[in-house]
Protein backbone atom coordinates (compact mmCIF):
# COMPACT_ATOMS: atom_id res chain seq x y z
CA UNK A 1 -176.61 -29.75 -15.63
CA UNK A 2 -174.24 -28.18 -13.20
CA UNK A 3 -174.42 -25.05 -13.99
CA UNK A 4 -178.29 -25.74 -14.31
CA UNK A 5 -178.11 -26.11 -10.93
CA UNK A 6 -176.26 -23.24 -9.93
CA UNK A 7 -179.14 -21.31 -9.24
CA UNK A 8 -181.77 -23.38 -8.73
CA UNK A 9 -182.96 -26.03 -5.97
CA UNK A 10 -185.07 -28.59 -8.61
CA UNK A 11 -184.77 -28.73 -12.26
CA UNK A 12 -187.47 -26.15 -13.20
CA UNK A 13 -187.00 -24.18 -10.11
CA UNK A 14 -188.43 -23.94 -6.69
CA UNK A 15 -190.67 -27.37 -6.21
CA UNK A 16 -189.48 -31.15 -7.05
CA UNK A 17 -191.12 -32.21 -10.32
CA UNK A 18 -191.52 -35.31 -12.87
CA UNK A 19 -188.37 -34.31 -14.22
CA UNK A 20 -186.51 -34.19 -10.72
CA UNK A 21 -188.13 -37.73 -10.08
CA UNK A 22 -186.95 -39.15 -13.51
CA UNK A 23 -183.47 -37.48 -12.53
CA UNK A 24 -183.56 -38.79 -8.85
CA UNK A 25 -184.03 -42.47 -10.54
CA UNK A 26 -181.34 -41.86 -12.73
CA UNK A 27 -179.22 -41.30 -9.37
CA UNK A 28 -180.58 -44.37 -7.85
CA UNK A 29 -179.90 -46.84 -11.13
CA UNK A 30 -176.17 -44.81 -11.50
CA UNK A 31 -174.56 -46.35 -8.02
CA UNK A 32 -174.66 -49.80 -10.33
CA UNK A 33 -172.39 -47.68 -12.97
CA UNK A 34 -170.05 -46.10 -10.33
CA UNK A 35 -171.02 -42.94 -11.58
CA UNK A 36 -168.89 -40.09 -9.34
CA UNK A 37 -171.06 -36.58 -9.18
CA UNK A 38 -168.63 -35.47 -6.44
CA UNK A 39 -166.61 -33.46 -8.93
CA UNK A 40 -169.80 -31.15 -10.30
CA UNK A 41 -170.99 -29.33 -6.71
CA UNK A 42 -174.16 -27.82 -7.75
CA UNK A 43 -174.88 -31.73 -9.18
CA UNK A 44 -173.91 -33.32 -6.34
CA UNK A 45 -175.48 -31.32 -3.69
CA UNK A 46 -179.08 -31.58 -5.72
CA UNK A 47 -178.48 -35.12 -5.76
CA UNK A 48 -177.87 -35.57 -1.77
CA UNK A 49 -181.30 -33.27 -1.56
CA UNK A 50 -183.31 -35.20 -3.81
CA UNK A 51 -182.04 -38.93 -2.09
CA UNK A 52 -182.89 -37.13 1.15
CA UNK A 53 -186.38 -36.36 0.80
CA UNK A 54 -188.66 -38.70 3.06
CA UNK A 55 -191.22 -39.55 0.20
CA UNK A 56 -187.94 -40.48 -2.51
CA UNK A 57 -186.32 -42.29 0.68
CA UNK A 58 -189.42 -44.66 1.29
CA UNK A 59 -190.04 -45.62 -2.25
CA UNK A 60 -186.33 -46.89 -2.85
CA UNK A 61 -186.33 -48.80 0.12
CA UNK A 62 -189.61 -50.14 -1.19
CA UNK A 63 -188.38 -50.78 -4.01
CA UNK A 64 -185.00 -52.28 -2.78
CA UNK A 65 -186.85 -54.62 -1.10
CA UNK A 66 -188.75 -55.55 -3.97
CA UNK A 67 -185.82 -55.89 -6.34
CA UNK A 68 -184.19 -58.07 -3.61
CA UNK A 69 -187.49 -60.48 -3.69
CA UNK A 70 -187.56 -60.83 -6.87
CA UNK A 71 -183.41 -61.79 -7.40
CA UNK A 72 -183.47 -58.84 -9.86
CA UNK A 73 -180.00 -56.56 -8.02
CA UNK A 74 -180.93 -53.94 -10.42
CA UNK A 75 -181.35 -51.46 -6.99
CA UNK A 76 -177.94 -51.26 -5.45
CA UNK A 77 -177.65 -51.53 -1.66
């Protein structure tokens, strides 16, 4: 996936797709896992970019705050 990345901003290129959504989720659910992407760079920067887009950004804080109504802590903080 990091060398995926290399040369590319999204997973099938130049615009954010289902695929870069499913993958940004996966991102979200991994902080429970203490995943570390810091050590792939192409990875890790596509990760900051996706958790930095406005839209993303708004639904996990919606979400968050659903998760945290519900007693669930299956969205870390």
């Amino acid at each position: 996936m990091n060398d995926h990345l290399a040369d590319r901003p999204y997973l099938l290129g130049d615009s954010f797709s289902a695929a870069d959504a499913y993958l940004t989720w996966f991102f979200v659910l991994s902080d429970n896992a203490r995943l570390d992407p810091s050590s792939y760079g192409h990875l890790n920067d596509y990760r900051q970019r996706v958790l930095n887009r406005p839209l993303i950004r708004q639904l996990i804080e919606s979400d968050r705050a659903k998760d945290r109504d519900m007693d669930q802590r299956i969205i870390p903080d």
